[in-house]
Structures are given as C-alpha cells and as structure tokens.
PDB file of N, CA and C in Angstrom:
ATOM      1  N   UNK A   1      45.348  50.116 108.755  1.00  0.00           N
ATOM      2  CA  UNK A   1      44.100  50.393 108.082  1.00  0.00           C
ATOM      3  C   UNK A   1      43.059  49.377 108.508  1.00  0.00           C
ATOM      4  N   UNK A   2      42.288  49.899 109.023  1.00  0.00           N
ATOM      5  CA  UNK A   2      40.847  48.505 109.062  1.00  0.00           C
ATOM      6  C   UNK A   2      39.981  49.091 108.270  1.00  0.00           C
ATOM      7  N   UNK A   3      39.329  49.710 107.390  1.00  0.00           N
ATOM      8  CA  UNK A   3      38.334  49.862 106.489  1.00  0.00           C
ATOM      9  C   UNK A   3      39.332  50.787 105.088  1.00  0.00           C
ATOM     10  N   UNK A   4      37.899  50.452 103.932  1.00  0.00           N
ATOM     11  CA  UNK A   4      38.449  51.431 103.106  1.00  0.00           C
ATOM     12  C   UNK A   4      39.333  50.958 102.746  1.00  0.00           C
ATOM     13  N   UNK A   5      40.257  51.478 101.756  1.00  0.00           N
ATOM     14  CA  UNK A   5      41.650  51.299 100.907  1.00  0.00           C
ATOM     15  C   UNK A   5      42.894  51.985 101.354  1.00  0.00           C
ATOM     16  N   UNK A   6      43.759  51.152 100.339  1.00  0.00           N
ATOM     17  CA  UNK A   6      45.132  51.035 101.235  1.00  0.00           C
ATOM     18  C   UNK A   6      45.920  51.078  99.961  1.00  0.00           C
ATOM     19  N   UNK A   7      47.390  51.892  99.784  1.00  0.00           N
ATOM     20  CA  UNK A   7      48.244  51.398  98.792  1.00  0.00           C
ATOM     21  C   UNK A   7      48.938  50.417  99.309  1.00  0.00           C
ATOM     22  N   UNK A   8      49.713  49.653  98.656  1.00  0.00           N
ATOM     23  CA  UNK A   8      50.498  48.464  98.805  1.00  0.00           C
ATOM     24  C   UNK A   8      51.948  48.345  97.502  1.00  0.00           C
ATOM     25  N   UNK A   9      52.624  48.015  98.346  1.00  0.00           N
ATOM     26  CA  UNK A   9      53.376  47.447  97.195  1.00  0.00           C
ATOM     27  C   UNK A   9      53.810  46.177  97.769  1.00  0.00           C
ATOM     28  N   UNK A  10      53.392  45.216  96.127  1.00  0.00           N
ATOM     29  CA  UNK A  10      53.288  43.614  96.107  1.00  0.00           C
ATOM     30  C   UNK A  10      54.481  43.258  94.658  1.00  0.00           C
ATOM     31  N   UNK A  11      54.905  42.286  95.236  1.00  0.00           N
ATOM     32  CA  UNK A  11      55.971  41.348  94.483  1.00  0.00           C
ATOM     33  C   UNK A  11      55.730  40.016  93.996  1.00  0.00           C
ATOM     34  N   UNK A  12      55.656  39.546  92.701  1.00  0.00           N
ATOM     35  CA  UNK A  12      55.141  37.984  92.795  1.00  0.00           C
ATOM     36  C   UNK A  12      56.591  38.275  92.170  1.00  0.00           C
ATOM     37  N   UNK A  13      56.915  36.861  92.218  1.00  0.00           N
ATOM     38  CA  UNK A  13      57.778  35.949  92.063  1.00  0.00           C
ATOM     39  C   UNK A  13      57.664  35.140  90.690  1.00  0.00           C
ATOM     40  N   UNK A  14      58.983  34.565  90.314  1.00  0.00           N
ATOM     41  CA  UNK A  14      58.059  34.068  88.543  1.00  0.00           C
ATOM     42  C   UNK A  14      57.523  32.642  89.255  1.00  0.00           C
ATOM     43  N   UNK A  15      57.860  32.111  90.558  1.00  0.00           N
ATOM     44  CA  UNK A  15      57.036  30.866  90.996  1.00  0.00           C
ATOM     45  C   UNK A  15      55.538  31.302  91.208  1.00  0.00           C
ATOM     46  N   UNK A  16      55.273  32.624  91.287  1.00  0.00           N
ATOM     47  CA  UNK A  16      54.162  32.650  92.129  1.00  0.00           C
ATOM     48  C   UNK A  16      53.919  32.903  93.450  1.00  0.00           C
ATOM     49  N   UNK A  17      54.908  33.580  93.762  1.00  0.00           N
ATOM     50  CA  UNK A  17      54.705  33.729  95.541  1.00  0.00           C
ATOM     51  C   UNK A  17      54.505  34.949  95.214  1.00  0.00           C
ATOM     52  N   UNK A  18      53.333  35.877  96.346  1.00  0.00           N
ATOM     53  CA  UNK A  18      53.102  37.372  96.442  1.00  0.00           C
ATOM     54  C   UNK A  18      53.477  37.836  97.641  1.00  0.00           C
ATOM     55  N   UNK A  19      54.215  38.402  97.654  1.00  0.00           N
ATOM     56  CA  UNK A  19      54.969  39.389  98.796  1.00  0.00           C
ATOM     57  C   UNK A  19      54.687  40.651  98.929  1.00  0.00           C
ATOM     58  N   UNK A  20      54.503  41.452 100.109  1.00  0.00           N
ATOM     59  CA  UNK A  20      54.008  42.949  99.903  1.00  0.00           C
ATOM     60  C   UNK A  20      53.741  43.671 101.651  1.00  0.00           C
ATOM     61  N   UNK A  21      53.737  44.963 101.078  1.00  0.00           N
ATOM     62  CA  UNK A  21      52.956  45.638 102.585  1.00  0.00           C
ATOM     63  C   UNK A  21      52.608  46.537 102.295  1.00  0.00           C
ATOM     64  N   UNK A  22      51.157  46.947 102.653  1.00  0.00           N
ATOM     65  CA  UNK A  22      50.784  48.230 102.448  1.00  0.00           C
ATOM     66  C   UNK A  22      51.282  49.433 103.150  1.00  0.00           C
ATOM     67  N   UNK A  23      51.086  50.575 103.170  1.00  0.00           N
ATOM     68  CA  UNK A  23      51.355  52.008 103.574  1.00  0.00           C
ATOM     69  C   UNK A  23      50.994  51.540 104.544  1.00  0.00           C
ATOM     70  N   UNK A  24      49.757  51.103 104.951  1.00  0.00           N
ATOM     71  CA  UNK A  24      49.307  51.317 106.688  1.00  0.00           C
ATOM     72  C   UNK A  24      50.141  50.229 107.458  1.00  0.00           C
ATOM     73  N   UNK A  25      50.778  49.161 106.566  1.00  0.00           N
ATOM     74  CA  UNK A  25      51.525  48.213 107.656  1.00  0.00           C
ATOM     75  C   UNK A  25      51.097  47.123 107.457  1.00  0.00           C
ATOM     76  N   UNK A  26      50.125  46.351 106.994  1.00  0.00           N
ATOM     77  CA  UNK A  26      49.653  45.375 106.561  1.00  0.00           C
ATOM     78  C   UNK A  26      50.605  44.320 105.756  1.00  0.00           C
ATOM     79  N   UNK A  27      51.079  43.290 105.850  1.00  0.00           N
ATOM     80  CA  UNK A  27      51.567  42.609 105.442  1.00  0.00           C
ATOM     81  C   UNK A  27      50.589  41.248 104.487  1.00  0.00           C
ATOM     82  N   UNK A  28      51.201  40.995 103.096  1.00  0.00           N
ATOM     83  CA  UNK A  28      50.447  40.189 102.013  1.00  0.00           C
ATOM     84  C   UNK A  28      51.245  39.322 101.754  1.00  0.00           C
ATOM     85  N   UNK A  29      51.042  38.276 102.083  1.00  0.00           N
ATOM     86  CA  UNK A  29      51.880  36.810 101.254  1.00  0.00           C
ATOM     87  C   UNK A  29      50.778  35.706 100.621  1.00  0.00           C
ATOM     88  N   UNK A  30      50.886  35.258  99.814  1.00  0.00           N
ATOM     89  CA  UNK A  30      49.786  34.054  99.267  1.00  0.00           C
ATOM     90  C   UNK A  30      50.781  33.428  97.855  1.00  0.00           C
ATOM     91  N   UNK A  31      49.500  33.559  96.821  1.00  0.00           N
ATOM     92  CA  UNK A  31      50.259  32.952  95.690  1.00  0.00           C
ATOM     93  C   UNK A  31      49.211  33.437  94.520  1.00  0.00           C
ATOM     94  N   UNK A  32      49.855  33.287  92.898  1.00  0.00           N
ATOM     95  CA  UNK A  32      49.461  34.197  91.948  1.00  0.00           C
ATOM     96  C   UNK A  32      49.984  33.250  91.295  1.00  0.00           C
ATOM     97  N   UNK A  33      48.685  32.400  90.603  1.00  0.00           N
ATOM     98  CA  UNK A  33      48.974  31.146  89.822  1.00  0.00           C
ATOM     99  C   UNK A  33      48.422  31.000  88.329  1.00  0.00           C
ATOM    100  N   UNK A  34      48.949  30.815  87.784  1.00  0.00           N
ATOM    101  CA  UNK A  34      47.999  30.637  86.095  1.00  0.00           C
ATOM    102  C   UNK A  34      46.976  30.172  86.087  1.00  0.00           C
ATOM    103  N   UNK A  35      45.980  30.454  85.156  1.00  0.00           N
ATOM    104  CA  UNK A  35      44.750  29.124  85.503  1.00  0.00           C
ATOM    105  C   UNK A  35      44.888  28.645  83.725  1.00  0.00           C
ATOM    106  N   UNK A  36      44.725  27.392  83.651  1.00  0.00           N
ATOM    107  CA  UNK A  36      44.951  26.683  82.463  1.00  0.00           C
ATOM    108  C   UNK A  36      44.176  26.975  81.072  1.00  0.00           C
ATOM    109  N   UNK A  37      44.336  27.235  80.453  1.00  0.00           N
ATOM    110  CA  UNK A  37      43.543  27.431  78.853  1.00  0.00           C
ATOM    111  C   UNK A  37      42.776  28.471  79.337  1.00  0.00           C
ATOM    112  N   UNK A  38      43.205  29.668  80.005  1.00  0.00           N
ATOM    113  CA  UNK A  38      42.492  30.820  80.520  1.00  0.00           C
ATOM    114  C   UNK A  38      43.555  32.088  80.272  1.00  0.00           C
ATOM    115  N   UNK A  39      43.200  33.170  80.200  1.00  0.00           N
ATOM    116  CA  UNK A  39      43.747  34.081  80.570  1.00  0.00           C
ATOM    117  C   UNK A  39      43.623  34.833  81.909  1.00  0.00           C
ATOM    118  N   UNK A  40      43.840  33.756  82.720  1.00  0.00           N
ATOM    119  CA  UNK A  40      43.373  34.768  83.822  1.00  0.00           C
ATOM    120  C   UNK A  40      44.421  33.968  85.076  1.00  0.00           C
ATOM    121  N   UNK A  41      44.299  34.491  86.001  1.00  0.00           N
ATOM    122  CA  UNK A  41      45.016  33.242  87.202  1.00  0.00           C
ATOM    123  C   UNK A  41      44.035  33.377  88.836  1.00  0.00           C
ATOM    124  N   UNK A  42      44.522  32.254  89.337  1.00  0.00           N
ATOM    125  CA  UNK A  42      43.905  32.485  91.106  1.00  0.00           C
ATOM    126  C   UNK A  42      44.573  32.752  91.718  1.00  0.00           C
ATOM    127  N   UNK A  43      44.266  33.988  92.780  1.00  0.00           N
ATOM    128  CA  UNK A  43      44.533  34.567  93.875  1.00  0.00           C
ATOM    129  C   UNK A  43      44.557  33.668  94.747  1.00  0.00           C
ATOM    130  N   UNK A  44      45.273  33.548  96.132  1.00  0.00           N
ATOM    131  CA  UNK A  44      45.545  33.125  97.231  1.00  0.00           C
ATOM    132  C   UNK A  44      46.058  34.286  97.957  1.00  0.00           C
ATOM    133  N   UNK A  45      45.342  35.000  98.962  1.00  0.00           N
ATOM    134  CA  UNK A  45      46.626  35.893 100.296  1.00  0.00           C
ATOM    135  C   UNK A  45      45.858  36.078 101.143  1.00  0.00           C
ATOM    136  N   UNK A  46      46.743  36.012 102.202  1.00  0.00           N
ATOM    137  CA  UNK A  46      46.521  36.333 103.821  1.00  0.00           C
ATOM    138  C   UNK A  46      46.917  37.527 104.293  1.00  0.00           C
ATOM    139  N   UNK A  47      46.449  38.325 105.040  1.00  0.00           N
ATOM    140  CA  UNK A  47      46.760  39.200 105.723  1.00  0.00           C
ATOM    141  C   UNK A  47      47.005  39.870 106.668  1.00  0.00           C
ATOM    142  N   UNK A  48      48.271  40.053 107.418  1.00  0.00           N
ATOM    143  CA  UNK A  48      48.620  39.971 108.992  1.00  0.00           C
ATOM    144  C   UNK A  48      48.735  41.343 109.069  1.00  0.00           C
ATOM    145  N   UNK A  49      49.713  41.542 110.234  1.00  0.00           N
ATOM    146  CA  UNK A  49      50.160  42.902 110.714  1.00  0.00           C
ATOM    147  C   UNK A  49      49.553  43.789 111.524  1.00  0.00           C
ATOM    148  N   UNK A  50      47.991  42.778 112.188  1.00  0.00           N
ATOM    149  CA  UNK A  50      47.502  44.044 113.261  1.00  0.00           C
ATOM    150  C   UNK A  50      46.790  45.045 112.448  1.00  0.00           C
ATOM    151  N   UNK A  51      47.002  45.460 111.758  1.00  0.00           N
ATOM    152  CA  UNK A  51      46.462  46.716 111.348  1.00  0.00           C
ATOM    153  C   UNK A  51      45.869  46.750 109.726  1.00  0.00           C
ATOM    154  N   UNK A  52      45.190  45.415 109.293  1.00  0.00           N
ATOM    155  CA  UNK A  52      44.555  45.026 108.107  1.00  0.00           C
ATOM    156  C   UNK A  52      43.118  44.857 108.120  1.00  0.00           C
ATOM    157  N   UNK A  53      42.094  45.308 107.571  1.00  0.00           N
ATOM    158  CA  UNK A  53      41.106  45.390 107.539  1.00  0.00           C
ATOM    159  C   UNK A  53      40.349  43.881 107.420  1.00  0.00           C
ATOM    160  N   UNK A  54      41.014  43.176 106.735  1.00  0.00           N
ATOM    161  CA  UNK A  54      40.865  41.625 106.363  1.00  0.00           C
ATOM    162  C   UNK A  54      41.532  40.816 107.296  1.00  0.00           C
ATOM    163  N   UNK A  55      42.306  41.384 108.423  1.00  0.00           N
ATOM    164  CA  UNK A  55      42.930  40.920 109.282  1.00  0.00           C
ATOM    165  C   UNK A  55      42.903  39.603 109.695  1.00  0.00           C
ATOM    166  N   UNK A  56      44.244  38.316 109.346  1.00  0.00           N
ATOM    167  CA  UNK A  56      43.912  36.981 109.743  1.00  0.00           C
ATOM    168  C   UNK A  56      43.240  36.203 108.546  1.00  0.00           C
ATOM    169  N   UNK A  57      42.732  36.762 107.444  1.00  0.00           N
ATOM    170  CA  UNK A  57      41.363  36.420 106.902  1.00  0.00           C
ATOM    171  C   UNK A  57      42.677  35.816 105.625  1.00  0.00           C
ATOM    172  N   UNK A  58      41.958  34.459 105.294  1.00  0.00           N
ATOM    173  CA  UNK A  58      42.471  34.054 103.742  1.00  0.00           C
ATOM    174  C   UNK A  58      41.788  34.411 102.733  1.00  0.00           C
ATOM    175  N   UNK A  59      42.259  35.046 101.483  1.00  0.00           N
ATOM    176  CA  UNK A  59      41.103  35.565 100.537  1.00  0.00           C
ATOM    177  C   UNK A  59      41.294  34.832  99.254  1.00  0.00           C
ATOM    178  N   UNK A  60      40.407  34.357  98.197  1.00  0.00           N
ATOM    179  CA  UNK A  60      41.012  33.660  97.245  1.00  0.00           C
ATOM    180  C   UNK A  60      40.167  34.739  96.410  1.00  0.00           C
ATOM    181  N   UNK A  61      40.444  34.538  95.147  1.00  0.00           N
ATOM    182  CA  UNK A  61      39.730  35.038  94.349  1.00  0.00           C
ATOM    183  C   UNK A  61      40.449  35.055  92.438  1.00  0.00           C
ATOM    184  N   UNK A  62      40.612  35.896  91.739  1.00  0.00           N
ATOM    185  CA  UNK A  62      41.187  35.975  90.330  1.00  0.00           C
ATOM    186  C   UNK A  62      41.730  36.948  89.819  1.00  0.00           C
ATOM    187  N   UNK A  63      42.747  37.073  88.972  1.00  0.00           N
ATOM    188  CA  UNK A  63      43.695  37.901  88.505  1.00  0.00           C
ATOM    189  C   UNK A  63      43.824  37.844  86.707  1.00  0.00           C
ATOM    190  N   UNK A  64      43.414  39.174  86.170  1.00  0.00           N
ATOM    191  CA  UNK A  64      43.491  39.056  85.076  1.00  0.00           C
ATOM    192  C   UNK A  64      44.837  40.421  84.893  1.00  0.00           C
ATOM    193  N   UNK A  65      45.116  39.832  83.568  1.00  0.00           N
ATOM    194  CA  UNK A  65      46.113  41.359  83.263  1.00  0.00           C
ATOM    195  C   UNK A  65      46.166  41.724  82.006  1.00  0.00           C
ATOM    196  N   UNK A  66      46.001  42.966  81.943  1.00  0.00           N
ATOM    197  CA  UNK A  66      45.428  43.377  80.270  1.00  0.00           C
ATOM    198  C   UNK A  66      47.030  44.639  80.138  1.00  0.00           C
ATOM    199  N   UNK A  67      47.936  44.364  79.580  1.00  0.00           N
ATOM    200  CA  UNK A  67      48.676  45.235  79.242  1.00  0.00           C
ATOM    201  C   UNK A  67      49.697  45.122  80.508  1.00  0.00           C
ATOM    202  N   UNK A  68      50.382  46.057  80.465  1.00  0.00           N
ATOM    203  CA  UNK A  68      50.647  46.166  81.786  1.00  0.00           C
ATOM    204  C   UNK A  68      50.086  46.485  83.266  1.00  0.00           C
ATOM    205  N   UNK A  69      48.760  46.224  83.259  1.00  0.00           N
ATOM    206  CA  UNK A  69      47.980  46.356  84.812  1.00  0.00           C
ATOM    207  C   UNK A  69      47.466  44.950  85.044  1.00  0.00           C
ATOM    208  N   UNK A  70      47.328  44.879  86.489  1.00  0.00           N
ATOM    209  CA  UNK A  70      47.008  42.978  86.568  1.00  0.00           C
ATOM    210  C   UNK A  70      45.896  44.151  87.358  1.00  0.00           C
ATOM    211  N   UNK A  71      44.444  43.212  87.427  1.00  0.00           N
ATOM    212  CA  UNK A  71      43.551  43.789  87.919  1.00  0.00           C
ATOM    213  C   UNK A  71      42.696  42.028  88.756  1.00  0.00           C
ATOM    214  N   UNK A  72      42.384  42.762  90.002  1.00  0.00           N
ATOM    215  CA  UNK A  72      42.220  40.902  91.111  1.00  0.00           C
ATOM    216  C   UNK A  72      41.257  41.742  92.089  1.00  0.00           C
ATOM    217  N   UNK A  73      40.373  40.055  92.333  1.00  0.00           N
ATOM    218  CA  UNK A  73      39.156  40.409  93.368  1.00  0.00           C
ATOM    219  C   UNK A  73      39.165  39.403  93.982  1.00  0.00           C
ATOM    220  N   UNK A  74      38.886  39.457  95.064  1.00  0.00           N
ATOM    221  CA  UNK A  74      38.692  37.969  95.994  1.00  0.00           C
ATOM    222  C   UNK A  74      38.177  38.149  97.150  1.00  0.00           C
ATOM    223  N   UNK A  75      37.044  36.923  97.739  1.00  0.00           N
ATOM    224  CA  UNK A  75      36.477  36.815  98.912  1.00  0.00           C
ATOM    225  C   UNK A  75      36.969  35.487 100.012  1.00  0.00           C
ATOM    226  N   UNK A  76      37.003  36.342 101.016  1.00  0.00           N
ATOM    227  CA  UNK A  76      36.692  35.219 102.197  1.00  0.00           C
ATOM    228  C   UNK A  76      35.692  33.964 102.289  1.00  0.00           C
ATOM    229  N   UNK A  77      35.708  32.519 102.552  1.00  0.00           N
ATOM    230  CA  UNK A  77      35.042  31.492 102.553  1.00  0.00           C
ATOM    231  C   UNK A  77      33.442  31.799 102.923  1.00  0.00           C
ATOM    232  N   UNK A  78      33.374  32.772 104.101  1.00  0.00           N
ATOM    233  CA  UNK A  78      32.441  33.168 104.430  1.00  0.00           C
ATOM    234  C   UNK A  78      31.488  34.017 102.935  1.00  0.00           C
ATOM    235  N   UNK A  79      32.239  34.925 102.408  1.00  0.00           N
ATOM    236  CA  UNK A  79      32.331  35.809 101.415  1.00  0.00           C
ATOM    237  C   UNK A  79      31.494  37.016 102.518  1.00  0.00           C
ATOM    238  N   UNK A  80      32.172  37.401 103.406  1.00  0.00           N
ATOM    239  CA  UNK A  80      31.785  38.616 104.205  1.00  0.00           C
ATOM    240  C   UNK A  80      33.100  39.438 104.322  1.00  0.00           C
ATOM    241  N   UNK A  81      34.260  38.938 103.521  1.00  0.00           N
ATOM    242  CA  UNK A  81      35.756  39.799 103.855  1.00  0.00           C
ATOM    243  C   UNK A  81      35.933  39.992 102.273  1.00  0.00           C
ATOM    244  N   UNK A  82      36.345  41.055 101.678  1.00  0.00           N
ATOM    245  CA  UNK A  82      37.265  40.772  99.823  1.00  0.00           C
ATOM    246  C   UNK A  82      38.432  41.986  99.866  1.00  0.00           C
ATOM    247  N   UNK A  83      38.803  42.043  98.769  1.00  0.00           N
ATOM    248  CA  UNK A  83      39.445  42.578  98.050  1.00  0.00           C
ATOM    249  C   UNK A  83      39.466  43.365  96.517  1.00  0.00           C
ATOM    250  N   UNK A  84      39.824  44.099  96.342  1.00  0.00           N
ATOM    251  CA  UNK A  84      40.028  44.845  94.739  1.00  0.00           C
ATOM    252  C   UNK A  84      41.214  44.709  94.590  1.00  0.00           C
ATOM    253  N   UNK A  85      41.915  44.828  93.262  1.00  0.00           N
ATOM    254  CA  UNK A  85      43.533  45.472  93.759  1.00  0.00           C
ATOM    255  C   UNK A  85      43.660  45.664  92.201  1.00  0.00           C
ATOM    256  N   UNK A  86      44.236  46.779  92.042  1.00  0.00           N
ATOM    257  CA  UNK A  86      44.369  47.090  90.688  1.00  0.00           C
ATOM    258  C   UNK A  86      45.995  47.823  91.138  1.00  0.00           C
ATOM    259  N   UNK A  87      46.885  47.067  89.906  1.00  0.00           N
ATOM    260  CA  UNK A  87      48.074  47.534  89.997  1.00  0.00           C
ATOM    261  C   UNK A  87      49.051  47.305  88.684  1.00  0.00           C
ATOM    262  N   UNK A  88      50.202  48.646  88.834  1.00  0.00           N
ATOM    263  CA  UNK A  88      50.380  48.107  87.184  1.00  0.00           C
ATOM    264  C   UNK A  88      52.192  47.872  87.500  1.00  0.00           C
ATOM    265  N   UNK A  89      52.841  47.451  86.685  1.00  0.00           N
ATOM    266  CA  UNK A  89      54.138  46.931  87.075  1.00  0.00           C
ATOM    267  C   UNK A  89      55.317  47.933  86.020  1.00  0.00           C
TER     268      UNK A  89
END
C-alpha cells in the first residue's frame, strides 16, 4: 500500500511492544506506553516492508482507549507523514 488505508493486525505486548502487518504487507513494530496521571498513552512505530505508505518513516503520536477500542494518531518529525488507527481487541 503507498496511499490511503490499510487493515492491519497489531499485537502489543503487556511490556508494550507493538507487533503487526497489514493486508498489503507492511510490517509495524514500535511501542504502546502509558502516559502518567493520564488516560491516554504514546505511540512509537516504524514502518518497513517496501510496500508502506509511511515507508522507513518513525511516527510518534497518542493512544486513547474507551471500552474496548484503542483509537491512535501520530506524525512524522517533519509532521508531513501520520497515521489514524482505530482498532478494537
């Protein structure tokens, strides 16, 4: 996939590691961390596999989760690369 959206299926870990690959082949590893006296946590992931729209690109950004759906956005340093990701477990 290089543009547009992608399904994925992603795995955190109870440390916090995110593991995953989308349908198109894209591979996701980073990290999914608490943020303190918040309800919310920070994003960390990279994205390899040749065939990622964000390709190479580190994205940080935030993760909230209301029920069972965690819902996360994040930009590139530049903030010219991001992300959405809404997913429920």
């Amino acid at each position: 996939m290089t543009d547009g959206s992608d399904a994925a299926n992603v795995t955190v870990s109870e440390s916090g590691a995110v593991t995953g690959t989308s349908t198109g082949g894209c591979t996701i590893n980073g990290t999914l961390l608490a943020i303190a006296n918040a309800n919310a946590f920070s994003v960390n992931v990279s994205l390899s596999g040749g065939v990622c729209g964000n390709e190479g690109s580190t994205l940080r950004g935030v993760a909230i989760l209301q029920g069972t759906r965690i819902f996360s956005a994040g930009l590139n340093g530049a903030r010219t690369e991001g992300f959405v990701f809404s997913g429920g477990r």
